[in-house]
C-alpha atoms as a PDB file:
ATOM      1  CA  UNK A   1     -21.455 -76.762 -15.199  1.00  0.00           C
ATOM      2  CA  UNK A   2     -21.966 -78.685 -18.810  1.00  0.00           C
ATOM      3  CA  UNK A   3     -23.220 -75.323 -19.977  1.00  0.00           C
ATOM      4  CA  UNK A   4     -19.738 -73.734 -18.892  1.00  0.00           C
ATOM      5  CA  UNK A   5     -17.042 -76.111 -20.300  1.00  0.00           C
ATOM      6  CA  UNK A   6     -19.721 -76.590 -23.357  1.00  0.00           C
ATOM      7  CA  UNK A   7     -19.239 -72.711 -23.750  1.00  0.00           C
ATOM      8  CA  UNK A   8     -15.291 -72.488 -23.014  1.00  0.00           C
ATOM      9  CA  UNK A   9     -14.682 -75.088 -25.363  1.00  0.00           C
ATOM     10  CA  UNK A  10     -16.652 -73.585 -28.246  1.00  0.00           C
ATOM     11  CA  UNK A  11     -14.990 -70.158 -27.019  1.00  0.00           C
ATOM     12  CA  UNK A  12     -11.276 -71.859 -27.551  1.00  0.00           C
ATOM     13  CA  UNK A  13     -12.164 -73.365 -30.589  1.00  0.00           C
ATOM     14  CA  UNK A  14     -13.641 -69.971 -31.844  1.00  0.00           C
ATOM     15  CA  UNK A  15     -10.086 -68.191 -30.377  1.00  0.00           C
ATOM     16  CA  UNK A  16      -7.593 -70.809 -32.096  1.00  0.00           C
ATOM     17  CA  UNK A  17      -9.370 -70.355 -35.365  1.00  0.00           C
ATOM     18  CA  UNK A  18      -9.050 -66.707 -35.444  1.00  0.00           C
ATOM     19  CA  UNK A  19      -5.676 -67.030 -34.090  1.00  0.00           C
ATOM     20  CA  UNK A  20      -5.196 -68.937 -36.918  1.00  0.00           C
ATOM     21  CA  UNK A  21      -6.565 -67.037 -39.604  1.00  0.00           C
ATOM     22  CA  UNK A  22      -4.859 -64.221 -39.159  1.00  0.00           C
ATOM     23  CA  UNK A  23      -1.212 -64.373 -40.594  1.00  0.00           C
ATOM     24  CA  UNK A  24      -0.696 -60.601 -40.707  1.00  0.00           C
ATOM     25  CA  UNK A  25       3.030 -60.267 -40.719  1.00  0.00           C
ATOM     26  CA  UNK A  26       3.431 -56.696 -39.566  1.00  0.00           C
ATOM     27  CA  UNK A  27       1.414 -58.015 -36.438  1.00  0.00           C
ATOM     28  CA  UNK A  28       1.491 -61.662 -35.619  1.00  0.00           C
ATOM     29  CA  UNK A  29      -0.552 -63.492 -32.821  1.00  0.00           C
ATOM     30  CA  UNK A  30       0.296 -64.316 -29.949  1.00  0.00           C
ATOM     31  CA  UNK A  31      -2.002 -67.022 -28.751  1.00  0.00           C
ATOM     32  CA  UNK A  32      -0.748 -66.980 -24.999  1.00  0.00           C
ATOM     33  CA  UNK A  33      -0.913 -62.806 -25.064  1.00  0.00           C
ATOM     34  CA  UNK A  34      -4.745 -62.633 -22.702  1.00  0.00           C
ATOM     35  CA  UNK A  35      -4.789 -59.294 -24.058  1.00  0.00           C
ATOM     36  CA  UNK A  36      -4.645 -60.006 -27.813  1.00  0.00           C
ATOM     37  CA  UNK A  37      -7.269 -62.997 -27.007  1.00  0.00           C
ATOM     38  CA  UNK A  38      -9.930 -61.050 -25.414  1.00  0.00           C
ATOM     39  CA  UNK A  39      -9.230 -58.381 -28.223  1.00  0.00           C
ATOM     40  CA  UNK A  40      -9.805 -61.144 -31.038  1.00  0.00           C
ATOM     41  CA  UNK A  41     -12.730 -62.757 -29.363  1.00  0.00           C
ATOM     42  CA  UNK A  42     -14.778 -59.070 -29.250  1.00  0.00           C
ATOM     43  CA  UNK A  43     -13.448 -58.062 -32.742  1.00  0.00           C
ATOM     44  CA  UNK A  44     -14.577 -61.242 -34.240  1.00  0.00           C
ATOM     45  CA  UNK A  45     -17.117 -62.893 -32.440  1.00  0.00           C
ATOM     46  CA  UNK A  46     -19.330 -60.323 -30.733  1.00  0.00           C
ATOM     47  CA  UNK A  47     -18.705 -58.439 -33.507  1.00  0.00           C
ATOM     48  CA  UNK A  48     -16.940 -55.379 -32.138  1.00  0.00           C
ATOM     49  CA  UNK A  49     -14.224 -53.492 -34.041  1.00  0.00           C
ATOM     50  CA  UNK A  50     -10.987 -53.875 -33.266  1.00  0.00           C
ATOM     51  CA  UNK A  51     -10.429 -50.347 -33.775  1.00  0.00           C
ATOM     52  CA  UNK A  52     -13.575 -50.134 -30.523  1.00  0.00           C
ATOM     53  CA  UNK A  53     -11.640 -52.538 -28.527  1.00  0.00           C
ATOM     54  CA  UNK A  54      -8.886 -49.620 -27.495  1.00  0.00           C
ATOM     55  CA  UNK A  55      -9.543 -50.751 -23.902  1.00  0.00           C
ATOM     56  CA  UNK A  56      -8.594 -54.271 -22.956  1.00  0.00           C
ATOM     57  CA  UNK A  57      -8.894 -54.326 -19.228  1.00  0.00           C
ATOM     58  CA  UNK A  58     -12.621 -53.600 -19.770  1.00  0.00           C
ATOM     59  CA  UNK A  59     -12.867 -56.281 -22.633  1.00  0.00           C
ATOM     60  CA  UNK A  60     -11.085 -58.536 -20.491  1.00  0.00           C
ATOM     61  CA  UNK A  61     -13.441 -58.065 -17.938  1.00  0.00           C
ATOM     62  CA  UNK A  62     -16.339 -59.022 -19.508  1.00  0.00           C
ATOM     63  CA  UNK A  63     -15.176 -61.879 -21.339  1.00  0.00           C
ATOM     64  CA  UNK A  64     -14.533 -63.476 -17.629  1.00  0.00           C
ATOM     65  CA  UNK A  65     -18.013 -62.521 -16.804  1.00  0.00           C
ATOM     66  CA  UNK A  66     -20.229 -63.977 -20.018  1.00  0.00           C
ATOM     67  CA  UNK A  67     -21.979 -66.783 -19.397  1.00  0.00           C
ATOM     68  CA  UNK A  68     -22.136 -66.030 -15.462  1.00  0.00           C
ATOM     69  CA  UNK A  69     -25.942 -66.824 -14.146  1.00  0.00           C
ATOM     70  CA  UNK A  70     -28.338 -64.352 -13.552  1.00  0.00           C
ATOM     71  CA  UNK A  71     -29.208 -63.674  -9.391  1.00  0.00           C
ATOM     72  CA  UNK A  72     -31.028 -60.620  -8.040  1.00  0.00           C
ATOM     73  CA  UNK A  73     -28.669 -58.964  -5.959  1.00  0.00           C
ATOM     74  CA  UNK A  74     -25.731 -61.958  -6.296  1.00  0.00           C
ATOM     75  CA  UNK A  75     -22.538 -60.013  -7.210  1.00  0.00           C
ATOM     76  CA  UNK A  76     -20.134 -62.955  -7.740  1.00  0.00           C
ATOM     77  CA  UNK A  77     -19.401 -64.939 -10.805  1.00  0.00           C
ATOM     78  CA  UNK A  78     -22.101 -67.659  -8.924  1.00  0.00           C
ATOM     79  CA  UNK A  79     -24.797 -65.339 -10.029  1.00  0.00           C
ATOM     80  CA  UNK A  80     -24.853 -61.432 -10.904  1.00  0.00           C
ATOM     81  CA  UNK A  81     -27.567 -59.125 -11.531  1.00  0.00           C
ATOM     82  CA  UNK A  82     -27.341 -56.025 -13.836  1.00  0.00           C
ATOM     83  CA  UNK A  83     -26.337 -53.086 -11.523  1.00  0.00           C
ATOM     84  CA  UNK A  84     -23.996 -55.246  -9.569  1.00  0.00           C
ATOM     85  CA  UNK A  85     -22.213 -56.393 -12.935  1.00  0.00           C
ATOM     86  CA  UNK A  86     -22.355 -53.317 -14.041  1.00  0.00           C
ATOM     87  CA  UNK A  87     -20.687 -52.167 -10.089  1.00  0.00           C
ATOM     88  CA  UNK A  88     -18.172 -54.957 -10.324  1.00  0.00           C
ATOM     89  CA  UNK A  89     -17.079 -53.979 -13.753  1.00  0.00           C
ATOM     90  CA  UNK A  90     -16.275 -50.368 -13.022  1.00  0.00           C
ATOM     91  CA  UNK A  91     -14.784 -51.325  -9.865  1.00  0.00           C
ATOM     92  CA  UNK A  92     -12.444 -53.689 -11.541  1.00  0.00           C
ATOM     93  CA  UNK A  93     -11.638 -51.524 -14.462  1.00  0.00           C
ATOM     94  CA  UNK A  94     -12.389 -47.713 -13.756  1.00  0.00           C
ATOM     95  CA  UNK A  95     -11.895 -48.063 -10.012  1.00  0.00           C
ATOM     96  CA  UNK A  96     -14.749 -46.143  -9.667  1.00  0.00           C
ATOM     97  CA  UNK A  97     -18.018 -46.932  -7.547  1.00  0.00           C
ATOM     98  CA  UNK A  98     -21.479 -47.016  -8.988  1.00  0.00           C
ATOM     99  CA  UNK A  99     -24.724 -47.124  -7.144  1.00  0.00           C
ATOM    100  CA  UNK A 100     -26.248 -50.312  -5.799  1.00  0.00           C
ATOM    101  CA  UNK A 101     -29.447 -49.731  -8.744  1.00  0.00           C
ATOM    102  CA  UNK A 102     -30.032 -49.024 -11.796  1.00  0.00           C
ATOM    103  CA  UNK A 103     -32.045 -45.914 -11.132  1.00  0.00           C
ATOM    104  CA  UNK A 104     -29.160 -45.114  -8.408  1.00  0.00           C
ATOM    105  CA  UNK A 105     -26.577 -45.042 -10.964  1.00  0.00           C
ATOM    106  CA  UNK A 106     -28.122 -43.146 -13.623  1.00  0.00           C
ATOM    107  CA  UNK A 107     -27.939 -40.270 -10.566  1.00  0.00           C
ATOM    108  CA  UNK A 108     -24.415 -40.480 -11.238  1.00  0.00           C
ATOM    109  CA  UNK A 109     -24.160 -40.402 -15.023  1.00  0.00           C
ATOM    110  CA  UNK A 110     -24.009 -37.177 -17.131  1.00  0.00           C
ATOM    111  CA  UNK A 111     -26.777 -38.192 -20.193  1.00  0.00           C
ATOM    112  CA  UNK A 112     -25.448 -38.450 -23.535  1.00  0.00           C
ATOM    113  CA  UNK A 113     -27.193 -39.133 -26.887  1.00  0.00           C
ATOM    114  CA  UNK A 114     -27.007 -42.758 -28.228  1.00  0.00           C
ATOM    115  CA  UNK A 115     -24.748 -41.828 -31.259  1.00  0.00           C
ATOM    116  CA  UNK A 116     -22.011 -40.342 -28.531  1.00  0.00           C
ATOM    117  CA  UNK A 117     -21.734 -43.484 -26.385  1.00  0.00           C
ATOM    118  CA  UNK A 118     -18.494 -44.323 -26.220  1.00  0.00           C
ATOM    119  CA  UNK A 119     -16.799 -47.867 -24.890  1.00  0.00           C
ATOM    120  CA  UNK A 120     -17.602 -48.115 -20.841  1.00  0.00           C
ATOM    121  CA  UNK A 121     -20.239 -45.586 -20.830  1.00  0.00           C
ATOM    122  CA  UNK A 122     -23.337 -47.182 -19.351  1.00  0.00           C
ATOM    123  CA  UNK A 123     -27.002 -47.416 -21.095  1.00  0.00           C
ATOM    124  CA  UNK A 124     -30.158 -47.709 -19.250  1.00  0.00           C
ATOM    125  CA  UNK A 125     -33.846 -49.680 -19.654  1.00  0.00           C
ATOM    126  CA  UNK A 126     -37.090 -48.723 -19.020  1.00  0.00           C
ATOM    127  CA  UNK A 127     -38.601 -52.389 -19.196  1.00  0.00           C
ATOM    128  CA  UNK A 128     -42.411 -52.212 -18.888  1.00  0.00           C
ATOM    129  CA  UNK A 129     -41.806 -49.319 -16.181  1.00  0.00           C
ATOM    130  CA  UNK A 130     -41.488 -45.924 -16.073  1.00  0.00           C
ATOM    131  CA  UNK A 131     -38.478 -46.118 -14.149  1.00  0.00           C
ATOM    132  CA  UNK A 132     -35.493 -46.959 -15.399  1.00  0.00           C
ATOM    133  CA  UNK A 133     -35.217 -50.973 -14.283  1.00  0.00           C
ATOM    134  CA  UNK A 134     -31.850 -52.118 -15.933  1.00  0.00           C
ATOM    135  CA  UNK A 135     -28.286 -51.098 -17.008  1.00  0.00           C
ATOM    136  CA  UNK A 136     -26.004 -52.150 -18.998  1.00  0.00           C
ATOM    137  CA  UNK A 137     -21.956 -51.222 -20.327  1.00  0.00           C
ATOM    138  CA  UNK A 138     -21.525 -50.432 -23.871  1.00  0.00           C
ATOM    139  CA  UNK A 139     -18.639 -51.514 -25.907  1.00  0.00           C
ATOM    140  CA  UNK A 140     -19.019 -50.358 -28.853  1.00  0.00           C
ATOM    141  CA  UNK A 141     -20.471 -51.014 -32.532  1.00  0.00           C
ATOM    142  CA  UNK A 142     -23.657 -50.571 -30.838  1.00  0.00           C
ATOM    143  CA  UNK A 143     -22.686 -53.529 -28.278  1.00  0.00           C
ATOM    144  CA  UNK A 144     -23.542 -53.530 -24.916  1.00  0.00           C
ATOM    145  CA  UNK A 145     -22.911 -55.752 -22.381  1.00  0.00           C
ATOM    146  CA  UNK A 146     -24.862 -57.188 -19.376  1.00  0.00           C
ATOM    147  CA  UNK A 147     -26.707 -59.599 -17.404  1.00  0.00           C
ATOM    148  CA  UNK A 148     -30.184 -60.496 -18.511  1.00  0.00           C
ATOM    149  CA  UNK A 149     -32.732 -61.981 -16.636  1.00  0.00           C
ATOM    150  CA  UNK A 150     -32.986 -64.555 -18.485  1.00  0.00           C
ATOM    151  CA  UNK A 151     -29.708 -65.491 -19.709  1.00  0.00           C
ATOM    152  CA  UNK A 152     -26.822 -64.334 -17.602  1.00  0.00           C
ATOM    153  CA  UNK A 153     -24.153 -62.152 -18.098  1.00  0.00           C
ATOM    154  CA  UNK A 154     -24.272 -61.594 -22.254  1.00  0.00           C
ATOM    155  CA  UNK A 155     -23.351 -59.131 -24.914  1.00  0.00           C
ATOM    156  CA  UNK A 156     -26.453 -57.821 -27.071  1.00  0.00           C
ATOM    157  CA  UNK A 157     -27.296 -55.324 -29.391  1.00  0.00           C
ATOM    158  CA  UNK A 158     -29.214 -51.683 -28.727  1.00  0.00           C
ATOM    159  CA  UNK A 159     -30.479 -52.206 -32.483  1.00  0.00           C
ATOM    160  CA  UNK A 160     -32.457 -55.236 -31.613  1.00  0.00           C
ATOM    161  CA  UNK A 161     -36.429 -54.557 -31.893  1.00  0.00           C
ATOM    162  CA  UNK A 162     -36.425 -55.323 -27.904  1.00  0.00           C
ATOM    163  CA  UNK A 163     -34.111 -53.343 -26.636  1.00  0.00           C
ATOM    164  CA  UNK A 164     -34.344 -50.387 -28.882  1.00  0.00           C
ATOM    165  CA  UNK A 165     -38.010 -50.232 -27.780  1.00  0.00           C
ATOM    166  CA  UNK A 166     -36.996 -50.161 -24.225  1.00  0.00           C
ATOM    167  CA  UNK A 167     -33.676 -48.083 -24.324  1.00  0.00           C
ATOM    168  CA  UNK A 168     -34.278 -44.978 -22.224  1.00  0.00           C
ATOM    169  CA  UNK A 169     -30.560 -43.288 -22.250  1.00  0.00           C
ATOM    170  CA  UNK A 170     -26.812 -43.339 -22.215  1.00  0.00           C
ATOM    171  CA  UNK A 171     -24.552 -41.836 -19.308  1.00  0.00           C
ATOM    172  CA  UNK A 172     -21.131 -41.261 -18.716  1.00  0.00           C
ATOM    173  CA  UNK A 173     -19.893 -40.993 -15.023  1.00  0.00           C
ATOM    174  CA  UNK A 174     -19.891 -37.677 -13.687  1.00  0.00           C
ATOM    175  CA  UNK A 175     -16.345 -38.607 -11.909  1.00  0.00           C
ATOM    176  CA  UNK A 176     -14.709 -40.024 -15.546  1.00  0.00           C
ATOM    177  CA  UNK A 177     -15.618 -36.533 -16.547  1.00  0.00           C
ATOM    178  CA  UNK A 178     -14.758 -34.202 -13.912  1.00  0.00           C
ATOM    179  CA  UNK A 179     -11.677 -36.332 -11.821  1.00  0.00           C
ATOM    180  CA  UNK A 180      -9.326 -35.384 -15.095  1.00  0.00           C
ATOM    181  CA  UNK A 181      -7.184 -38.920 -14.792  1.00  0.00           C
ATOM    182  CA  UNK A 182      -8.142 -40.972 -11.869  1.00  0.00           C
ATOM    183  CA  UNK A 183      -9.064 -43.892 -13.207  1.00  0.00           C
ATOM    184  CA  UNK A 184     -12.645 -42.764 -15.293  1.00  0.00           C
ATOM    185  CA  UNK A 185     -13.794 -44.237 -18.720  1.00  0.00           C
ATOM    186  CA  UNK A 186     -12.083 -41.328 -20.806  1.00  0.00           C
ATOM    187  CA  UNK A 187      -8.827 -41.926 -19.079  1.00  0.00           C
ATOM    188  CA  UNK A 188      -9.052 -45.691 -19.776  1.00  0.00           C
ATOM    189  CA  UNK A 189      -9.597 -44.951 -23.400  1.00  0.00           C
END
């Protein structure tokens, strides 16, 4: 619970000082606009563009979800694992239902190339298996989001030594591609 507020607090501070930096006139902040926040925090925190943060319901997501503890098979915000963040998130944002594993879900995904991911396509792990064992969302800049094993729901990077050594693929949902506007990840760019 220390770990929380210790966490929120720094996160506020972080948000008021961007909020504060930035006296663009043609554009000016609205600290109370969620929206705007969530869109500052990724742009200059995680380090995600702002031009890559075109979709704030799935930024907005996340940014609820970081810090949440990591739980094999938990799907709450008491503990998550990686396919059922990954579930909850494209149920909340695409309203679109994903398998209940990571191997499950990449059933569902079309493959693309890692240069072609695209904010709310999913990436997948082999880690020390020849299966694919974990999932994550990408939001751009090479940004992914997900929750580790080790340290809760988090945003890393597929250029780290660790996980580019254990990326297998990207994968967009077959339904974003083929429902033509129901809710998918192209429609909710």
């Amino acid at each position: 619970m220390k770990r929380k507020t210790s966490v929120a607090c720094l996160l506020f501070a972080c948000l008021f000082a961007v909020s504060q930096a930035q006296t663009s006139a043609d554009q000016p902040v609205n600290p109370s606009d969620p929206d705007n926040l969530a869109k500052d925090y990724f742009s200059q925190i995680m380090g995600v563009a702002v031009s890559a943060s075109t979709n704030t319901q799935l930024y907005q997501f996340i940014y609820e979800w970081i810090g949440t503890p990591y739980r094999l098979g938990g799907k709450t915000k008491r503990g998550v694992d990686c396919s059922k963040f990954a579930y909850e998130l494209y149920d909340k944002v695409f309203n679109t239902t994903l398998g209940q594993n990571s191997r499950n879900i990449y059933t569902q995904v079309d493959p693309i190339a890692k240069d072609k991911l695209m904010p709310g396509d999913l990436v997948f792990f082999k880690i020390r298996s020849r299966s694919i064992t974990h999932v994550g969302v990408y939001i751009g800049d090479d940004k992914f989001a997900h929750a580790s094993s080790s340290r809760g729901v988090m945003i890393s990077d597929l250029n780290d030594a660790y996980w580019k050594r254990y990326y297998y693929n990207g994968g967009r949902m077959l339904a974003a591609v083929t429902n033509g506007g129901s809710g998918g990840v192209e429609d909710a760019l």
